[in-house]
C-alpha atoms as a PDB file:
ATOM      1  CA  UNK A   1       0.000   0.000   0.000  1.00  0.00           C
ATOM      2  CA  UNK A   2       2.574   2.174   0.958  1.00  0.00           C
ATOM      3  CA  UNK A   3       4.924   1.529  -2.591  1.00  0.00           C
ATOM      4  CA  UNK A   4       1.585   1.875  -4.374  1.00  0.00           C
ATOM      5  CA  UNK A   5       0.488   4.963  -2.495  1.00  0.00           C
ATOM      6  CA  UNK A   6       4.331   6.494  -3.464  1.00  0.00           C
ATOM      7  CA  UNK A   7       3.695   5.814  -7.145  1.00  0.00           C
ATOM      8  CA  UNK A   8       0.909   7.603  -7.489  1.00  0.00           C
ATOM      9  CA  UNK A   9       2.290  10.492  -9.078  1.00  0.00           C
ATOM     10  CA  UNK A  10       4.833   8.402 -11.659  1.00  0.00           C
ATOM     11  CA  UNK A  11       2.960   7.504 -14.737  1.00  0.00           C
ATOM     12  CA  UNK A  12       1.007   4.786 -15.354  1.00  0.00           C
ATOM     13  CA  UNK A  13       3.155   2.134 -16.526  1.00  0.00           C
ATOM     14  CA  UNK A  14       5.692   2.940 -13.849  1.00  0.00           C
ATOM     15  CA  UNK A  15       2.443   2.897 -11.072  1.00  0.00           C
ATOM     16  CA  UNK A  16       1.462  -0.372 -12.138  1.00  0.00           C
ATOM     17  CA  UNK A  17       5.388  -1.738 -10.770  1.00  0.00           C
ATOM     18  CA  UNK A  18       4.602  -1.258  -7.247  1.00  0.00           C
ATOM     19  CA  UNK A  19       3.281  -4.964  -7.265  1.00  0.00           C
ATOM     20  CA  UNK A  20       6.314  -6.485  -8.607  1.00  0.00           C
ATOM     21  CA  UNK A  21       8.830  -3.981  -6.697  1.00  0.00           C
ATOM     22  CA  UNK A  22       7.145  -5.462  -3.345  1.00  0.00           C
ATOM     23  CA  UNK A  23       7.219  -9.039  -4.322  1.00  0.00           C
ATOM     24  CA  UNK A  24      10.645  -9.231  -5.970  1.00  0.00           C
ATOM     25  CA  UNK A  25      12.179  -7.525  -2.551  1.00  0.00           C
ATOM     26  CA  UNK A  26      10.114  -9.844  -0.110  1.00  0.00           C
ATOM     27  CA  UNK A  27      11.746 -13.016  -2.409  1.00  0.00           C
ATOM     28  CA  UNK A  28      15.304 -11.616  -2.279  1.00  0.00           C
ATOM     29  CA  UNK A  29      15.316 -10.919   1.191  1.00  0.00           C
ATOM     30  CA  UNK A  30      13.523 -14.399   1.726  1.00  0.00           C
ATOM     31  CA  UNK A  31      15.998 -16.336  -0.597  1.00  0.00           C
ATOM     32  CA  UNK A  32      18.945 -14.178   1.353  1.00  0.00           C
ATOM     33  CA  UNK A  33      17.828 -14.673   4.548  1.00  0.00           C
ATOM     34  CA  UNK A  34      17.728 -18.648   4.005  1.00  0.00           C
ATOM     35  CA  UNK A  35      19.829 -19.667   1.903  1.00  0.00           C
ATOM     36  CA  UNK A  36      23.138 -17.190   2.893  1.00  0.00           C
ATOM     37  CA  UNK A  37      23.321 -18.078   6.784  1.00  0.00           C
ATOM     38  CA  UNK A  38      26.050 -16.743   8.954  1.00  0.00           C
ATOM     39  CA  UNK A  39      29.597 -18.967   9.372  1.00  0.00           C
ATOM     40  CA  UNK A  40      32.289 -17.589  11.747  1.00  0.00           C
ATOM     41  CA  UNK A  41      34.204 -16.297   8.768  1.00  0.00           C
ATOM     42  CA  UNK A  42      30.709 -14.442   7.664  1.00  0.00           C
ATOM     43  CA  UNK A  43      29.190 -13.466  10.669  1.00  0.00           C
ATOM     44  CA  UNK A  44      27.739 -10.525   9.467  1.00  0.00           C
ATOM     45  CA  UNK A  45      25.401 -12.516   7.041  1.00  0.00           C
ATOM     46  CA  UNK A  46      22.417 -11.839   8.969  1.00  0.00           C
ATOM     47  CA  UNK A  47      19.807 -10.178   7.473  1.00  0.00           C
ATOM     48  CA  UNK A  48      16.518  -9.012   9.149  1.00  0.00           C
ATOM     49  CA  UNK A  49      13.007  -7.132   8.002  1.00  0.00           C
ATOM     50  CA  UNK A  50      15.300  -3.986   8.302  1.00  0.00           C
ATOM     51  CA  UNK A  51      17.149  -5.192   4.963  1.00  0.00           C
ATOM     52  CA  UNK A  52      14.132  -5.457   3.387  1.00  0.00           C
ATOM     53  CA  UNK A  53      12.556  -1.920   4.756  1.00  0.00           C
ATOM     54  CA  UNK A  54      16.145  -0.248   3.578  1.00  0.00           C
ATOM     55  CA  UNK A  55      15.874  -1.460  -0.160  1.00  0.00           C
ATOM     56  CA  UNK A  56      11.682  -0.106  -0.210  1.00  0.00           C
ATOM     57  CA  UNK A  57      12.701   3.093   1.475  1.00  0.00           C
ATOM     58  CA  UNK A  58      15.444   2.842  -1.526  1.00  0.00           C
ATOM     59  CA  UNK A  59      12.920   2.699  -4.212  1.00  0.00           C
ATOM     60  CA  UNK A  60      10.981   5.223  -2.181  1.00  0.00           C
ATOM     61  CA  UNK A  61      13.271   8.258  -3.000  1.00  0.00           C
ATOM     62  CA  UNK A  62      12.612   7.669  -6.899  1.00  0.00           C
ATOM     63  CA  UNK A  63      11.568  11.533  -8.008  1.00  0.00           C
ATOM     64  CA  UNK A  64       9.206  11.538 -10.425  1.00  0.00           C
ATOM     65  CA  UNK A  65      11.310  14.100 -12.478  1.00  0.00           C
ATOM     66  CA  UNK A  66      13.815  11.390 -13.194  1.00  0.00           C
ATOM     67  CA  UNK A  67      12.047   7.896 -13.126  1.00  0.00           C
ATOM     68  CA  UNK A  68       9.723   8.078 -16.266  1.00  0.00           C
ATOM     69  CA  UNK A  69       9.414   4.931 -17.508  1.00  0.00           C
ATOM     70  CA  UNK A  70       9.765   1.392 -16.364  1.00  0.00           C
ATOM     71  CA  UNK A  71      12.873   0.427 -17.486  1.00  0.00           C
ATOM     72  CA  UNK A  72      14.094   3.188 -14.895  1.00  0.00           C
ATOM     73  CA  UNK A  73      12.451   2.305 -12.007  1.00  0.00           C
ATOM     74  CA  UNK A  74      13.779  -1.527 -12.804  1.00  0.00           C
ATOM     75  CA  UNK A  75      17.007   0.261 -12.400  1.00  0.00           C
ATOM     76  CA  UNK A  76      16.799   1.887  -9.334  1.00  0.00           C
ATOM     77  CA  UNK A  77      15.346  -1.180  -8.181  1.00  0.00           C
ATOM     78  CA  UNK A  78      18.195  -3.232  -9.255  1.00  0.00           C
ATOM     79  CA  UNK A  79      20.237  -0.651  -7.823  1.00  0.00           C
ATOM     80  CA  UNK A  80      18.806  -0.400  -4.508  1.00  0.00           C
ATOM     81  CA  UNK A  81      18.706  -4.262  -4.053  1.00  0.00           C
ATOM     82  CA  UNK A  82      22.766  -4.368  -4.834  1.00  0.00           C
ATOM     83  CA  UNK A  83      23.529  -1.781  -2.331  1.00  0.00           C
ATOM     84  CA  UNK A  84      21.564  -3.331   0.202  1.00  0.00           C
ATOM     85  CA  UNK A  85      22.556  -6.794  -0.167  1.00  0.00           C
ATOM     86  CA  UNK A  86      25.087  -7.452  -2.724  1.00  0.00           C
ATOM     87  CA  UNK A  87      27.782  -4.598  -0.852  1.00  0.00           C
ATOM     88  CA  UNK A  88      27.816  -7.273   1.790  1.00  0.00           C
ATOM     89  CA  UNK A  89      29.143 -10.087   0.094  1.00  0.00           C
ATOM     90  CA  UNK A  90      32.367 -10.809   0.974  1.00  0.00           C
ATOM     91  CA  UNK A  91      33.367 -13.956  -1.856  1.00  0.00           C
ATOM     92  CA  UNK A  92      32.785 -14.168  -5.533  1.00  0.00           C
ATOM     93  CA  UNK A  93      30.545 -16.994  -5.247  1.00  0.00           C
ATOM     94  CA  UNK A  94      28.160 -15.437  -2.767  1.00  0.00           C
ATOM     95  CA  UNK A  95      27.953 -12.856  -5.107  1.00  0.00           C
ATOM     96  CA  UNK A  96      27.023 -14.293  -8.370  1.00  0.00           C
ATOM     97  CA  UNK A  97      24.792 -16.004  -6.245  1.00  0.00           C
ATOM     98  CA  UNK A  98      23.084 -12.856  -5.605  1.00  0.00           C
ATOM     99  CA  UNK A  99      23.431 -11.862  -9.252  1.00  0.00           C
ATOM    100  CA  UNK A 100      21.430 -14.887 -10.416  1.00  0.00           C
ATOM    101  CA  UNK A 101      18.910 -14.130  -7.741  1.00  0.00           C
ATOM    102  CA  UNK A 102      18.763 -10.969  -9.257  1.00  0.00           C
ATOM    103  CA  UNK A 103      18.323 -12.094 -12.898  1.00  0.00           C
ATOM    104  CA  UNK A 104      15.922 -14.369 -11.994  1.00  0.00           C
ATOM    105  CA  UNK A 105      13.787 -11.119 -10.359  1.00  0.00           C
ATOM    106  CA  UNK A 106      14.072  -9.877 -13.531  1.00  0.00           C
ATOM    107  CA  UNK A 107      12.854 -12.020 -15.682  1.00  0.00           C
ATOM    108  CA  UNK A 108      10.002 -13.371 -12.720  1.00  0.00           C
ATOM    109  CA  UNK A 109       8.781 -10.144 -11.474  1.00  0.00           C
ATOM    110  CA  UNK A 110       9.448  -7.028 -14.166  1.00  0.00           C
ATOM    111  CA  UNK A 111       9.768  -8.880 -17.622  1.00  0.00           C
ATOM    112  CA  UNK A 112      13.093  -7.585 -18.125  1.00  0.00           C
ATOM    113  CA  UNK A 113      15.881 -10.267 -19.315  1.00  0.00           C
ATOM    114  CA  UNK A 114      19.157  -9.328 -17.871  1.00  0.00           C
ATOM    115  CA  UNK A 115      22.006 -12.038 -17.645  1.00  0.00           C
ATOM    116  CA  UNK A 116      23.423 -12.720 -14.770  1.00  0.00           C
ATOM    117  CA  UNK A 117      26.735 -11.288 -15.813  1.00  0.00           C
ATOM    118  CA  UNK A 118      25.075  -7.519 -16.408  1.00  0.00           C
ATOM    119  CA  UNK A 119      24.667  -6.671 -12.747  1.00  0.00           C
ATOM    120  CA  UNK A 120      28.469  -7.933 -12.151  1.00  0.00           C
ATOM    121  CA  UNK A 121      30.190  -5.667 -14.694  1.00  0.00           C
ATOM    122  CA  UNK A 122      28.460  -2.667 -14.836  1.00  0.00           C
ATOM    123  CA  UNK A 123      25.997  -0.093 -12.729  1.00  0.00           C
ATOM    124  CA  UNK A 124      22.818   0.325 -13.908  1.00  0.00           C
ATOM    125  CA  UNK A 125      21.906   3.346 -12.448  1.00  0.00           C
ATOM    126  CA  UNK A 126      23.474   6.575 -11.938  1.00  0.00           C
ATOM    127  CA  UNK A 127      21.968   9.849 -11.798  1.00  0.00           C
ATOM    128  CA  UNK A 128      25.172  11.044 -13.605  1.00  0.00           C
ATOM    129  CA  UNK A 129      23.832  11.165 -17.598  1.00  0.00           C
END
């Protein structure tokens, strides 16, 4: 309610993502939560609700100046969910883990077909054009 409440003011194809922008961040932080557990050498792999409230609030500073179309918002999106969770990855395979969860979003959630590979070499979003 609250994503869709935000979005509002975007136009309507980029309203009609709050669905998917809800559902794709309660499966990361489900699939993270599960299936990355803590070990002594990654004790900080513990993620809580307040992962998940960090990569909506993310979302939640789109400005409807900038985010025009859905392709965009699927960026910031993507964007938001790597500095959330992917920044605390601390091996390669952990990582591309992520990436794949990521890809797999993608494709699930937002009909958008990014490899795997895209969100490892290079950002999707920047405010810099």
């Amino acid at each position: 309610a609250i994503c869709k409440g935000f979005l509002s003011d975007f136009p309507p194809t980029v309203k009609e993502m709050a669905g998917a922008i809800v559902a794709a961040s309660v499966e990361i932080y489900s699939r993270m939560s599960t299936d990355l557990l803590p070990t002594p050498a990654k004790a900080h792999y513990i993620f809580n609700l307040r992962d998940l409230s960090k990569l909506v609030q993310g979302v939640l500073q789109a400005d409807v100046g900038y985010i025009r179309e859905p392709v965009a918002m699927f960026r910031l999106f993507c964007h938001e969910s790597l500095r959330v969770f992917h920044d605390r990855l601390i091996d390669n395979t952990d990582k591309k883990y992520f990436c794949d969860i990521l890809s797999q979003m993608a494709s699930k959630h937002f009909s958008q077909d990014y490899a795997a590979e895209t969100f490892e070499k290079k950002p999707l979003y920047s405010a810099i054009s």
